[in-house]
N, C-alpha and C. Protein backbone atom coordinates (compact mmCIF):
# COMPACT_ATOMS: atom_id res chain seq x y z
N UNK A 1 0.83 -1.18 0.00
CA UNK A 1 0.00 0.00 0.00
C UNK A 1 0.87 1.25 0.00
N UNK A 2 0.66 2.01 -0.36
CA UNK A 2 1.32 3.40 -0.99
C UNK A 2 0.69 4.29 0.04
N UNK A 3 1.68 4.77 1.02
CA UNK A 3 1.08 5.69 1.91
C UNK A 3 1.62 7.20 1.97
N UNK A 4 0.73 8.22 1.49
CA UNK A 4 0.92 9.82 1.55
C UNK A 4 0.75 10.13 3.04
N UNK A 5 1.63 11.24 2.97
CA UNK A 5 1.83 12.06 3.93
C UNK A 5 0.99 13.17 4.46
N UNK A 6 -0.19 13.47 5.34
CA UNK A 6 -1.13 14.65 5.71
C UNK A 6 0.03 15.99 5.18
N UNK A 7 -0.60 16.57 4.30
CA UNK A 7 0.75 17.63 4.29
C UNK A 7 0.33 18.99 5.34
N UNK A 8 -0.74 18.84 6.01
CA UNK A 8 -1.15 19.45 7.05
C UNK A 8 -0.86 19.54 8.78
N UNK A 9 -0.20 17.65 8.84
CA UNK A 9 0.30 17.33 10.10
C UNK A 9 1.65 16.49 9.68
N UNK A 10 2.96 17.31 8.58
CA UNK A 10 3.94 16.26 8.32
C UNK A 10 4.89 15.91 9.67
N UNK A 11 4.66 16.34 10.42
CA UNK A 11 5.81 16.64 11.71
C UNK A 11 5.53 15.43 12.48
N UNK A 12 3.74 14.96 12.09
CA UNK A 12 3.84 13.47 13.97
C UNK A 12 3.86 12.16 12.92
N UNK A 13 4.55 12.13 11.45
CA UNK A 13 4.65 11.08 10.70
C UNK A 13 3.70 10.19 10.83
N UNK A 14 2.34 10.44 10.53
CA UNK A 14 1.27 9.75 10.59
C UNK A 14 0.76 9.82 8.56
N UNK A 15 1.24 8.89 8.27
CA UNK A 15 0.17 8.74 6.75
C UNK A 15 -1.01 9.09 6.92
N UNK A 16 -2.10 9.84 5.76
CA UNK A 16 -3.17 9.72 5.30
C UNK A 16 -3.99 8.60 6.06
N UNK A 17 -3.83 7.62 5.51
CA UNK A 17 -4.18 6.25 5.79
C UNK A 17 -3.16 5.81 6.58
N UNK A 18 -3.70 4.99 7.76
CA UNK A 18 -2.15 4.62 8.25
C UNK A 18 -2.60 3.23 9.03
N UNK A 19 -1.69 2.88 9.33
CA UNK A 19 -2.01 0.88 9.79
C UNK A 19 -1.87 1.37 11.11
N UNK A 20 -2.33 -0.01 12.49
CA UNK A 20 -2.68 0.03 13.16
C UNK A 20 -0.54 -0.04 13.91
N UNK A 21 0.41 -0.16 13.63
CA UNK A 21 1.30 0.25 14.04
C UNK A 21 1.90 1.57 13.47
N UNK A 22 1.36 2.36 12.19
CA UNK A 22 2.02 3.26 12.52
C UNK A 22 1.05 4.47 13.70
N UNK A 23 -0.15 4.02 13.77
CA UNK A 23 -0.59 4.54 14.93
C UNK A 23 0.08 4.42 16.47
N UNK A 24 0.62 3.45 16.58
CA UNK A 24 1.16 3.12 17.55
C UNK A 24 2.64 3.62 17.64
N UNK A 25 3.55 3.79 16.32
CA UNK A 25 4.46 4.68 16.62
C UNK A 25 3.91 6.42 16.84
N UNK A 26 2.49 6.62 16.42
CA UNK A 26 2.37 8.08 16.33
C UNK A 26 2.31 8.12 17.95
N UNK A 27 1.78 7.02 18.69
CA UNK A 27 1.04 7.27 20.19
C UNK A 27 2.69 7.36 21.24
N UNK A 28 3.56 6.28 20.55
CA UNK A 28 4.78 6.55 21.57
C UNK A 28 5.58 7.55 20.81
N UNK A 29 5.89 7.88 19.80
CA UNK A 29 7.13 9.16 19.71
C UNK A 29 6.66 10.28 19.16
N UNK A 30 5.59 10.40 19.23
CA UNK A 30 4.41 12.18 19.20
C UNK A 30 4.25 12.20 20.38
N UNK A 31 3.13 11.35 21.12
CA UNK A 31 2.56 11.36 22.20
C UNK A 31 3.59 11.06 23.08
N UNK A 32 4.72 10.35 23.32
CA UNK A 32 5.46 9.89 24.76
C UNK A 32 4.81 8.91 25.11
N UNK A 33 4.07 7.93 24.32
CA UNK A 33 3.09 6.93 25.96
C UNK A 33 4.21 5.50 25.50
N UNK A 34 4.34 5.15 26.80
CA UNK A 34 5.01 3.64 26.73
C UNK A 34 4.83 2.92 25.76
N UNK A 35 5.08 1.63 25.45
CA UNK A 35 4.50 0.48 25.04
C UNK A 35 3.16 0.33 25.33
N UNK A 36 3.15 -0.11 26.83
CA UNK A 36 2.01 -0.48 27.12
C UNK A 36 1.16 0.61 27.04
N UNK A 37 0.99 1.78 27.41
CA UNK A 37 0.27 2.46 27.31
C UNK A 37 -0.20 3.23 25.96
N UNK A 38 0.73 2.60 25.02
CA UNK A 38 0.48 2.90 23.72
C UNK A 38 -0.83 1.74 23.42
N UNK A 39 -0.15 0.50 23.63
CA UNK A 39 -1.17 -0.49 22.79
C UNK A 39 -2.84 -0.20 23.74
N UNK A 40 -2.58 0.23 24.84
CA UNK A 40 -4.08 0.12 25.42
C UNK A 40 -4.98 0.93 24.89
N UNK A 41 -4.32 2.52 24.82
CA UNK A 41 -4.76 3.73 24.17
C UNK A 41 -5.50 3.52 23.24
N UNK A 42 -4.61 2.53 22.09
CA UNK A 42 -5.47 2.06 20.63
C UNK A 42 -6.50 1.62 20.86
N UNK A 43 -6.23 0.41 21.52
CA UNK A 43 -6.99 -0.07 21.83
C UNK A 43 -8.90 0.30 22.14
N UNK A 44 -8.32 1.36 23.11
CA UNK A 44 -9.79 2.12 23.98
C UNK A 44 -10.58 2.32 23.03
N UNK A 45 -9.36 3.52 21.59
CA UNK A 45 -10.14 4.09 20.57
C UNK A 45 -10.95 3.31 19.51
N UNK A 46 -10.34 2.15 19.30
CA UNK A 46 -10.61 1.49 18.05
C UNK A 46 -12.06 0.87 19.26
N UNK A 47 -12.38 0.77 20.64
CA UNK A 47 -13.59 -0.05 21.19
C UNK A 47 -14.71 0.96 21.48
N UNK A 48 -13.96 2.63 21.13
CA UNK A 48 -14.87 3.48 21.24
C UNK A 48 -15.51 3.74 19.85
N UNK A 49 -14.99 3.12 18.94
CA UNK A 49 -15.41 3.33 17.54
C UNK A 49 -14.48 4.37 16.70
N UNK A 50 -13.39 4.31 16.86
CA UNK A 50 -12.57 4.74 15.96
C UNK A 50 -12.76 4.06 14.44
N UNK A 51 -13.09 4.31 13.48
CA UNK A 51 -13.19 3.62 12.09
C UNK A 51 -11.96 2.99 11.62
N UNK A 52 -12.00 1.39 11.55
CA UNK A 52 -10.74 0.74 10.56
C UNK A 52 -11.46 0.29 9.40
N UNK A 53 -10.87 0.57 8.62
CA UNK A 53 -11.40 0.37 7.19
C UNK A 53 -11.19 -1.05 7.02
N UNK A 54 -11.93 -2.13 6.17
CA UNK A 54 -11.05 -2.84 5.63
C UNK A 54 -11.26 -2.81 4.00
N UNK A 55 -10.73 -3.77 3.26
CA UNK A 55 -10.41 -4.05 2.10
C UNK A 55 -10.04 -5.43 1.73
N UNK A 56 -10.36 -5.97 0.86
CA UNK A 56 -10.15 -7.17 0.72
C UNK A 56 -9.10 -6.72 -0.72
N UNK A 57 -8.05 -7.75 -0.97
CA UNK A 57 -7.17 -7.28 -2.08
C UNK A 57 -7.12 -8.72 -2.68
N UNK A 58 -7.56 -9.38 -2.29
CA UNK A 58 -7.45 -10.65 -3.38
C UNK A 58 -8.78 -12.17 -3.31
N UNK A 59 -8.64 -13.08 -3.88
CA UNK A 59 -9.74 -13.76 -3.71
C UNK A 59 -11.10 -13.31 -4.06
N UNK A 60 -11.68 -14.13 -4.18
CA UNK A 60 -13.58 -14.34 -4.82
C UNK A 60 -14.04 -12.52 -4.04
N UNK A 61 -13.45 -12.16 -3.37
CA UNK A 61 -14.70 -10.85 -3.09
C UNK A 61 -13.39 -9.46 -2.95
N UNK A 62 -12.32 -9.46 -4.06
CA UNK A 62 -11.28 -8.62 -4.13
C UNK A 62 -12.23 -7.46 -4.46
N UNK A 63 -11.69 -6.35 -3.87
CA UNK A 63 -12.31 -5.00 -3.74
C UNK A 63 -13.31 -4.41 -3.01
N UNK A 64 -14.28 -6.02 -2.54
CA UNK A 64 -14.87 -5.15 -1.59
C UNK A 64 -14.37 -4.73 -0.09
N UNK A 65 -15.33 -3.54 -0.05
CA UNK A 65 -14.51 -2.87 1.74
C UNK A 65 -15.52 -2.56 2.44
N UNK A 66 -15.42 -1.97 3.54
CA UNK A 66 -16.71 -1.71 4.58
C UNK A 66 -15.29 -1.45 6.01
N UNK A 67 -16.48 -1.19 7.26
CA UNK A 67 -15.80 -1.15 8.73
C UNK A 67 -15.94 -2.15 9.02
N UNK A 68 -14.39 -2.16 10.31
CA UNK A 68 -15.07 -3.25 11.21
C UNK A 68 -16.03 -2.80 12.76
N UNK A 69 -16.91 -3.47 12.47
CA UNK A 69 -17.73 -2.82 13.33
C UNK A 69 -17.24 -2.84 14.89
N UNK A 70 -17.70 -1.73 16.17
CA UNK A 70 -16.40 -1.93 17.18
C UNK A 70 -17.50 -3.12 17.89
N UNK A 71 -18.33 -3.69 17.75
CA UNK A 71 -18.55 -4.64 18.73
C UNK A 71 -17.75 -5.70 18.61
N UNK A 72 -16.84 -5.86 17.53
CA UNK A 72 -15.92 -7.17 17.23
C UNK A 72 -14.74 -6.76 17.92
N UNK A 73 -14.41 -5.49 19.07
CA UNK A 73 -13.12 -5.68 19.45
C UNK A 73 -13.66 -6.14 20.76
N UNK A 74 -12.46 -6.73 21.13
CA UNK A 74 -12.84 -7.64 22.90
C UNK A 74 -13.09 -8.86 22.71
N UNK A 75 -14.02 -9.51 21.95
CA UNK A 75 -15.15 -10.47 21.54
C UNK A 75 -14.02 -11.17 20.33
N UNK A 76 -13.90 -10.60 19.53
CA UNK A 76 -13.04 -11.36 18.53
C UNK A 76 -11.64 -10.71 17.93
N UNK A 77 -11.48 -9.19 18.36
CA UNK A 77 -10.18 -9.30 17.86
C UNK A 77 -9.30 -8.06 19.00
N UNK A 78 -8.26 -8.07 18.72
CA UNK A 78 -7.83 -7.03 19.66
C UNK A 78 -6.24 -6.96 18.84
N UNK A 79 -5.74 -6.15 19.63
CA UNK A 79 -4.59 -5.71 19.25
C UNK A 79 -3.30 -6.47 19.92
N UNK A 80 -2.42 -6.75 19.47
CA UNK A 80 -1.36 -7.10 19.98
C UNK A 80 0.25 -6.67 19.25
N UNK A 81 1.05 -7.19 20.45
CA UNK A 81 2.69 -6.80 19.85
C UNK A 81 3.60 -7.88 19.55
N UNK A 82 3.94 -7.99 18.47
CA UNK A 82 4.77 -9.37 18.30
C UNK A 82 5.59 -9.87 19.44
N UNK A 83 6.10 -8.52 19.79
CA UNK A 83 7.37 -8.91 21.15
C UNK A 83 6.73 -9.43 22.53
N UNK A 84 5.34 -9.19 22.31
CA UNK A 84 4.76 -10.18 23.50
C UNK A 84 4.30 -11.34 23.54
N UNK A 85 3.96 -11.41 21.85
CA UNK A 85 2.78 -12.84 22.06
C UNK A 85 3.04 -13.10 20.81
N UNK A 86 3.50 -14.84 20.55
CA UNK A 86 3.36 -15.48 19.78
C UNK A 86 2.48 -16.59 19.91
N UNK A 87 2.87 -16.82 18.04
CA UNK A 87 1.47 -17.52 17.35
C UNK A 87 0.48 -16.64 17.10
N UNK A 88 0.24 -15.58 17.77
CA UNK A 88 -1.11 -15.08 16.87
C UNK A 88 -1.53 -15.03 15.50
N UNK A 89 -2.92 -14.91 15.24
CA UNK A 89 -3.41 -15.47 14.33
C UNK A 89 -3.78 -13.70 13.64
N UNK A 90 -2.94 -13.46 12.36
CA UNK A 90 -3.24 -12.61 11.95
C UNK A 90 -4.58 -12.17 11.38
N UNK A 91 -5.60 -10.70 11.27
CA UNK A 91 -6.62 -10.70 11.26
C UNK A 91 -6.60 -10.85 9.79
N UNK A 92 -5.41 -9.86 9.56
CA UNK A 92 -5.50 -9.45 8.04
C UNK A 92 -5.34 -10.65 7.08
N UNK A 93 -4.29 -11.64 7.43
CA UNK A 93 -3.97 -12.77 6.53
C UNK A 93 -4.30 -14.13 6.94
N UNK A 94 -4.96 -13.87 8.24
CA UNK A 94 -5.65 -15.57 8.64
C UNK A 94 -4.40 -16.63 9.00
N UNK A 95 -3.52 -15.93 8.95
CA UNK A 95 -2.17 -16.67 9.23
C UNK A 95 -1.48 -16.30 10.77
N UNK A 96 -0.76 -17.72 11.05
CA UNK A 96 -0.42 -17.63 12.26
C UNK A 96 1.17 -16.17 11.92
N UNK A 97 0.80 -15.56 12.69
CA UNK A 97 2.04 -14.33 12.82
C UNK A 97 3.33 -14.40 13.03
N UNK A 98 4.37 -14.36 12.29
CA UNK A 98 5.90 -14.06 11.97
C UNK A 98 6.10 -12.77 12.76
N UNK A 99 6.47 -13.12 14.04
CA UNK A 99 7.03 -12.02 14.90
C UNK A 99 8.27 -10.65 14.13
N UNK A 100 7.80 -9.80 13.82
CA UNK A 100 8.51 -8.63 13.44
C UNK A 100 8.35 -7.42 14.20
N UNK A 101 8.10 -7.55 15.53
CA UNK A 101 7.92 -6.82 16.76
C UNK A 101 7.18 -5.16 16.40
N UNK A 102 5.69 -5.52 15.69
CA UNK A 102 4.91 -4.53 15.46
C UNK A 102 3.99 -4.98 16.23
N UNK A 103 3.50 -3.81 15.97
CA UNK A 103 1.70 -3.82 16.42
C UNK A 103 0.80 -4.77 15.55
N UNK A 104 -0.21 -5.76 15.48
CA UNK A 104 -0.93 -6.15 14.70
C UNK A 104 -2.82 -6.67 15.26
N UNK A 105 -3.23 -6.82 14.53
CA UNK A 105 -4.63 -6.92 14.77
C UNK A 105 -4.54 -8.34 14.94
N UNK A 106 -4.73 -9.34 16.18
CA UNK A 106 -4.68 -10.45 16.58
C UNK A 106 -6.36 -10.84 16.27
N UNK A 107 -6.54 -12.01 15.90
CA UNK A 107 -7.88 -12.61 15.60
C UNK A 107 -8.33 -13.74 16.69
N UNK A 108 -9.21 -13.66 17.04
CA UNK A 108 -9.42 -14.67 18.73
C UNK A 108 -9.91 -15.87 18.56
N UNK A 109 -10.79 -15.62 17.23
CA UNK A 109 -11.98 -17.07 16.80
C UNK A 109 -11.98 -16.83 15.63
N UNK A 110 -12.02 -18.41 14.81
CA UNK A 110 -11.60 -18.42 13.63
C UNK A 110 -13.11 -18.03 12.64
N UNK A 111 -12.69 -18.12 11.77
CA UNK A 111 -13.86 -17.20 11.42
C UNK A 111 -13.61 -17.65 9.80
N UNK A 112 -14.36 -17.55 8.81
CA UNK A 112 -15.15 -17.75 7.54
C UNK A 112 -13.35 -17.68 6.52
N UNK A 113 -12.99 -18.62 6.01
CA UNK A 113 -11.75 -18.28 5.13
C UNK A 113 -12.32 -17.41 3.92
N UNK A 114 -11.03 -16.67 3.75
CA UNK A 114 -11.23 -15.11 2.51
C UNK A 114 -10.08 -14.45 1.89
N UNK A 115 -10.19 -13.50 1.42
CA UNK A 115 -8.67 -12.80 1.21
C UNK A 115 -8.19 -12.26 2.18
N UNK A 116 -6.77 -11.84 1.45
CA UNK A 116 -6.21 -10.73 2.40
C UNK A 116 -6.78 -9.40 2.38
N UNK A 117 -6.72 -8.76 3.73
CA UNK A 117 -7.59 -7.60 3.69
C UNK A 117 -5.98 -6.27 4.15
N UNK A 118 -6.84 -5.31 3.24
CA UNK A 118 -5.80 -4.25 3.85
C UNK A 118 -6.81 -3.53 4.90
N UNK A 119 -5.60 -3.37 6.32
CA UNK A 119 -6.43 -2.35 6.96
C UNK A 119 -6.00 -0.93 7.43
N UNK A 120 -7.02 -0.12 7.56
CA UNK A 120 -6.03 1.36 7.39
C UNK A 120 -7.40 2.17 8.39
N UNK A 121 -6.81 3.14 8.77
CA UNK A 121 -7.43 4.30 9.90
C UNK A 121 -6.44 5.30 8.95
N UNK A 122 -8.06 6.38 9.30
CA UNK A 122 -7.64 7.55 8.20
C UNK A 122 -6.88 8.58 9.62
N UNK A 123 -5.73 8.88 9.23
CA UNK A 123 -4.85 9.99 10.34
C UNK A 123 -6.04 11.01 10.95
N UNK A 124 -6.69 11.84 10.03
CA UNK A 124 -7.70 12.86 10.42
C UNK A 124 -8.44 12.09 12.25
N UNK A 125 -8.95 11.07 11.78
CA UNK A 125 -9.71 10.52 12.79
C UNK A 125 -8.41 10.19 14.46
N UNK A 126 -7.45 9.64 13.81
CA UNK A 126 -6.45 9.60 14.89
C UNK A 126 -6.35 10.41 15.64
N UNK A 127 -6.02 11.95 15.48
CA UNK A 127 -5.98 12.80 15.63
C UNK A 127 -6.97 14.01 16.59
N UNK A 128 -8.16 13.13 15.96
CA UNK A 128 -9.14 13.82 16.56
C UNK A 128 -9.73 12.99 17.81
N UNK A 129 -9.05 12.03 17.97
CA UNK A 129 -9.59 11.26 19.59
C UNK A 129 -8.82 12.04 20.85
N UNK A 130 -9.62 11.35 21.91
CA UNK A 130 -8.73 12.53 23.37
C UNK A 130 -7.79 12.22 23.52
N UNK A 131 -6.56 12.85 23.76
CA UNK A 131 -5.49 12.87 23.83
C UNK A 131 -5.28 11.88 25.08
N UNK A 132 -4.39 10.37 24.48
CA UNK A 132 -4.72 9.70 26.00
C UNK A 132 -3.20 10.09 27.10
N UNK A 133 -3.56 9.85 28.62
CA UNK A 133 -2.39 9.82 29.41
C UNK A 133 -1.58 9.13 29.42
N UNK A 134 -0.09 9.02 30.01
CA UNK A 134 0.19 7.74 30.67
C UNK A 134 -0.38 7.06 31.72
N UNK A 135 0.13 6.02 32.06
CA UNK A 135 0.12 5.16 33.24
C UNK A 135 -1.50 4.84 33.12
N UNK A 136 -2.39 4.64 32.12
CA UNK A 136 -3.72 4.13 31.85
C UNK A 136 -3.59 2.90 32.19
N UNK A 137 -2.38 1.76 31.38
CA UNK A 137 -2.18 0.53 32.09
C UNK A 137 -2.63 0.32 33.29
N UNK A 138 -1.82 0.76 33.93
CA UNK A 138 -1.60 0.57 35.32
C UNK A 138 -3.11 0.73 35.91
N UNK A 139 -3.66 2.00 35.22
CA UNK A 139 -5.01 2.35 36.15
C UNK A 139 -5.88 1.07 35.64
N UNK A 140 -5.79 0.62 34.51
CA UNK A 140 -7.14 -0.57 34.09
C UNK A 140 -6.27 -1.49 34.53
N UNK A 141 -6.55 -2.07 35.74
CA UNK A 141 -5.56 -3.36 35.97
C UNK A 141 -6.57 -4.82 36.00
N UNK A 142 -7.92 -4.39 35.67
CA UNK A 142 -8.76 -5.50 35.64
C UNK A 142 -8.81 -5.82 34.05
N UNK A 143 -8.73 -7.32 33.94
CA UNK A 143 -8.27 -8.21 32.50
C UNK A 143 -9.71 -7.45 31.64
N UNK A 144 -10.21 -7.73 30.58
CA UNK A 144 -10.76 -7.10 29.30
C UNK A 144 -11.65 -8.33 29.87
N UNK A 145 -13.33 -8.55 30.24
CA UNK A 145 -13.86 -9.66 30.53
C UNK A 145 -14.12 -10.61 29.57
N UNK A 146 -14.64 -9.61 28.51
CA UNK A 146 -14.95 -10.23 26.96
C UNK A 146 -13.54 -10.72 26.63
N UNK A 147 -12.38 -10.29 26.39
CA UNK A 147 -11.37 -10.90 25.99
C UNK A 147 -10.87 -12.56 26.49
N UNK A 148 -11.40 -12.27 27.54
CA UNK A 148 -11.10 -13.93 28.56
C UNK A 148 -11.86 -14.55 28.12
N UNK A 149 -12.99 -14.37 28.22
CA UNK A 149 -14.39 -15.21 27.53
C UNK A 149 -14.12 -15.76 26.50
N UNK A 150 -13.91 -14.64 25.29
CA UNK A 150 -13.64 -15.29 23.61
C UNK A 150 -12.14 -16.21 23.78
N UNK A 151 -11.31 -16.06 24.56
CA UNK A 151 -10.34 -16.93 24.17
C UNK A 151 -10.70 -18.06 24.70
N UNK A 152 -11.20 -18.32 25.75
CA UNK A 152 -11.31 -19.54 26.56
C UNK A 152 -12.11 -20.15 25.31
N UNK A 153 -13.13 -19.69 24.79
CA UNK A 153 -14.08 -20.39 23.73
C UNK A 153 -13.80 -20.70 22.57
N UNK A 154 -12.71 -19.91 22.12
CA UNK A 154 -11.68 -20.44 20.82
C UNK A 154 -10.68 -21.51 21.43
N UNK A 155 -10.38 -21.29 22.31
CA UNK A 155 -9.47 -22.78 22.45
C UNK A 155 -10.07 -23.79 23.05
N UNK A 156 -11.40 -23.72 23.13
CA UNK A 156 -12.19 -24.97 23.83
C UNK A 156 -12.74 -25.74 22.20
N UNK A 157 -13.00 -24.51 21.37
CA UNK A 157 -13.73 -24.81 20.54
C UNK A 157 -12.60 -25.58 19.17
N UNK A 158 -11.45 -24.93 19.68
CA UNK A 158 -10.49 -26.03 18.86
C UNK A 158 -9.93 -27.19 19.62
N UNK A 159 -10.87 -27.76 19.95
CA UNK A 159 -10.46 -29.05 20.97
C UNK A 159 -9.59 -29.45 22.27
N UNK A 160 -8.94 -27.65 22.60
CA UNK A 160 -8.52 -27.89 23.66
C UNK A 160 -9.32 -27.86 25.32
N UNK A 161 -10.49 -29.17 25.80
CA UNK A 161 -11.10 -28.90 26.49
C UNK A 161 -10.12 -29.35 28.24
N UNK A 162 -10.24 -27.89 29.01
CA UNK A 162 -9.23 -28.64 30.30
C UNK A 162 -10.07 -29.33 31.05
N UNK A 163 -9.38 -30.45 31.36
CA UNK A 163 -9.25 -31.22 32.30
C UNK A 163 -10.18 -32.76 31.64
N UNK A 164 -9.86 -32.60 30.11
CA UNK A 164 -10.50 -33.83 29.30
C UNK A 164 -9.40 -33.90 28.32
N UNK A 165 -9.39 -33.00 27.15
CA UNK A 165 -8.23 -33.56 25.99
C UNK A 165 -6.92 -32.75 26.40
N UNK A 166 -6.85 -31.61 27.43
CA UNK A 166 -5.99 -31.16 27.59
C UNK A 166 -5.94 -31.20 29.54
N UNK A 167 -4.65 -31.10 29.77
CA UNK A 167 -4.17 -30.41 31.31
C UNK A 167 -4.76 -28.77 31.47
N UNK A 168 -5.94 -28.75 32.80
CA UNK A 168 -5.17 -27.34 33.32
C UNK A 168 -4.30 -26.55 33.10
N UNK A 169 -3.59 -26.75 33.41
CA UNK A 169 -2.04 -26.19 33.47
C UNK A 169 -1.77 -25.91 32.30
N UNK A 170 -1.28 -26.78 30.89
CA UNK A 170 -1.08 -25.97 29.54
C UNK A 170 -2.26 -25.05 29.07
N UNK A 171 -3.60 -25.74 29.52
CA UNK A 171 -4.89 -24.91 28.97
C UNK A 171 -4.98 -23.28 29.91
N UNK A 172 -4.20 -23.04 30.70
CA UNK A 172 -4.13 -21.67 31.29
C UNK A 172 -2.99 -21.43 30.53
N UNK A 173 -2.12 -21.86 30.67
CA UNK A 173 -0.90 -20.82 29.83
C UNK A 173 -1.55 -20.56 28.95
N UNK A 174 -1.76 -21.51 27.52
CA UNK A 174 -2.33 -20.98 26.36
C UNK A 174 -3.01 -20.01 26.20
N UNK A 175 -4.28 -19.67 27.34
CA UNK A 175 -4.89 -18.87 26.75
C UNK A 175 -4.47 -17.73 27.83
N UNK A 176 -3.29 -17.57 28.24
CA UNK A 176 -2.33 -16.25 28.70
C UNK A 176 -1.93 -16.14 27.36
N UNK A 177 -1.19 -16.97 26.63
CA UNK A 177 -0.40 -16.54 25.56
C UNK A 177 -0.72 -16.05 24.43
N UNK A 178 -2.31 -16.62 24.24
CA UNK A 178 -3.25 -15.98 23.40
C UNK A 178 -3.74 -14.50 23.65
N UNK A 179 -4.19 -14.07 24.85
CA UNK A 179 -4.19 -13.09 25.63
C UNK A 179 -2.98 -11.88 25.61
N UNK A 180 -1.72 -12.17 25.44
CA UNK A 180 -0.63 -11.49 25.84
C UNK A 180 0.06 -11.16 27.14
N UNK A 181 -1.08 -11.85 28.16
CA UNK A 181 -0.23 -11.90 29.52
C UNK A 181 0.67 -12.26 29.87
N UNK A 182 0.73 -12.77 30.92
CA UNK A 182 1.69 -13.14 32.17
C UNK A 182 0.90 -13.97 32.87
N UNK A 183 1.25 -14.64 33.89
CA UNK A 183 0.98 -15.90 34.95
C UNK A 183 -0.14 -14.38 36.10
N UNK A 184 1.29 -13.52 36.32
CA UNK A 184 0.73 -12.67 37.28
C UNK A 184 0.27 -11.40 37.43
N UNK A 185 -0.85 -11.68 35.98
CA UNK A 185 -1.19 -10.47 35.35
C UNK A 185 -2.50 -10.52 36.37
N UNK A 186 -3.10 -9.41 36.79
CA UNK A 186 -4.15 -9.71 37.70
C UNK A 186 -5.48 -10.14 37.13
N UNK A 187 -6.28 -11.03 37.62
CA UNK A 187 -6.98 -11.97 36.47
C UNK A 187 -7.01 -12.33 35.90
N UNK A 188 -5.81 -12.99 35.97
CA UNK A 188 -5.60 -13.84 34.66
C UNK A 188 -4.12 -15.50 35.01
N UNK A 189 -4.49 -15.03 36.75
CA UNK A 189 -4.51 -16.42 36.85
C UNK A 189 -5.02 -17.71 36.69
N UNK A 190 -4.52 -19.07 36.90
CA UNK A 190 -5.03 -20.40 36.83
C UNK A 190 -6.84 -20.00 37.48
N UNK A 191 -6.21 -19.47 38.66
CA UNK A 191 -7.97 -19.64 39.14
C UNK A 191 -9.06 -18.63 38.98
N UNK A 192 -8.64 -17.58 38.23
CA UNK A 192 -9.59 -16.93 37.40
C UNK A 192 -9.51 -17.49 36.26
N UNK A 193 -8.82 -18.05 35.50
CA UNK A 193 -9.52 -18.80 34.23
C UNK A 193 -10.04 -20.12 34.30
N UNK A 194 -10.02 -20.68 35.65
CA UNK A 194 -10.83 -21.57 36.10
C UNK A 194 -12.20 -21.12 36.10
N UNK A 195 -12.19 -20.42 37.15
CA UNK A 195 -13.30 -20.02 37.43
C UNK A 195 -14.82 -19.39 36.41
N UNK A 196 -13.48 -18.36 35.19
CA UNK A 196 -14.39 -18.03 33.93
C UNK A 196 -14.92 -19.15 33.25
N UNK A 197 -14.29 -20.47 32.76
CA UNK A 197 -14.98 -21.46 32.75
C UNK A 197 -16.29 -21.96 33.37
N UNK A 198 -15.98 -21.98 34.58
CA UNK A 198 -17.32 -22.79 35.21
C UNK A 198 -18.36 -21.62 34.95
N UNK A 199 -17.91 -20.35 34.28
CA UNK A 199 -19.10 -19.10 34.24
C UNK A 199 -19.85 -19.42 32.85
N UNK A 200 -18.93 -19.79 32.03
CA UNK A 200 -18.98 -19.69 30.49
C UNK A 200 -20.15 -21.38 30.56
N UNK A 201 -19.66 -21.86 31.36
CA UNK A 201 -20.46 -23.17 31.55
C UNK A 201 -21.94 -23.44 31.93
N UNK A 202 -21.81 -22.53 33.12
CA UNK A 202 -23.45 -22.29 33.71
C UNK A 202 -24.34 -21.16 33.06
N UNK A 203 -23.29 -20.71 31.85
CA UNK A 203 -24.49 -19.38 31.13
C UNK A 203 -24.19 -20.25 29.79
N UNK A 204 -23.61 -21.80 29.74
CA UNK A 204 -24.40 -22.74 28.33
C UNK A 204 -23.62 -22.00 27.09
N UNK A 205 -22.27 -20.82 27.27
CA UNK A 205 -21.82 -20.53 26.42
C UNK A 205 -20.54 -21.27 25.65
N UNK A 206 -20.17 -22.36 26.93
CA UNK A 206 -19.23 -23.87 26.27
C UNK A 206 -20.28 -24.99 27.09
N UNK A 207 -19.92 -26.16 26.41
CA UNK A 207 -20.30 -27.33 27.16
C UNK A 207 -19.14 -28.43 27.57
């Protein structure tokens, strides 16, 4: 993709159109926000309805485009950083992810095979969201609920069920690693993803 320059804002190196990491370089070396507080920031915006375009560029439905609508972030897709989490399942190419320590749109549940899609956020809109703080991390220290939910149900639903075809124990890492956590990320220990289970169970959303 061929990306122009706002010749109105050339100074915070944000393209016209710009992908979901060069947003993330605009958020840490315009803005100053960490890593982490970069990827959350996006995050917030793209769940407040920031517009990502997509595009399909090849295969049976090449050219068509539309949004993704924001009820699909949390639930099925979210953002992630290569340097944290491997294997993810790219949104754009349906392919498991070749760590090149960007930002990318991680996919949670597999979903309908298609082309590759280009995705792009127009700078104007970047721009015009609230300017986020640091240390937001830190303040949201409770896990994404929907995010726990959809992973536990994508990896149940690809046959990893715990404490039948799989161990506890690997079936929590996994879906840390799917997640982007840690062991001692808060909620998102063994016994909160225990526990989200037996939730996901008694509301009939796994069996």
């Amino acid at each position: 993709m061929r990306q122009t320059r706002d010749k109105t804002h050339p100074q915070d190196g944000l393209p016209e159109r710009c992908s979901v990491d060069d947003v993330d370089r605009y958020l840490r070396l315009h803005l100053r926000l960490s890593e982490g507080d970069a990827l959350f920031a996006q995050q917030q915006m793209l769940e407040r309805g920031l517009p990502l375009h997509w595009r399909e560029i090849d295969g049976p439905n090449a050219e068509q485009e539309g949004k993704i609508p924001r009820g699909m972030w949390g639930r099925e897709l979210r953002l992630a950083r290569d340097s944290e989490i491997r294997g993810g399942v790219d949104y754009a190419t349906q392919r498991i992810r070749v760590p090149r320590d960007q930002v990318f749109i991680q996919e949670l549940a597999p979903s309908d095979p298609r082309g590759t899609l280009e995705l792009t956020l127009p700078a104007r809109d970047v721009r015009m969201q609230p300017r986020p703080t640091p240390h937001q991390t830190e303040q949201n220290v409770e896990p994404l609920d929907d995010l726990l939910a959809a992973t536990i149900q994508a990896r149940i639903a690809a046959g990893k069920r715990p404490g039948k075809t799989e161990q506890w124990k690997p079936f929590c890492d996994g879906v840390r690693e799917s997640c982007g956590v840690g062991k001692n990320e808060r909620g998102y220990g063994d016994p909160s993803i225990k526990r989200k289970v037996r939730e996901l169970k008694r509301s009939g959303q796994i069996k």
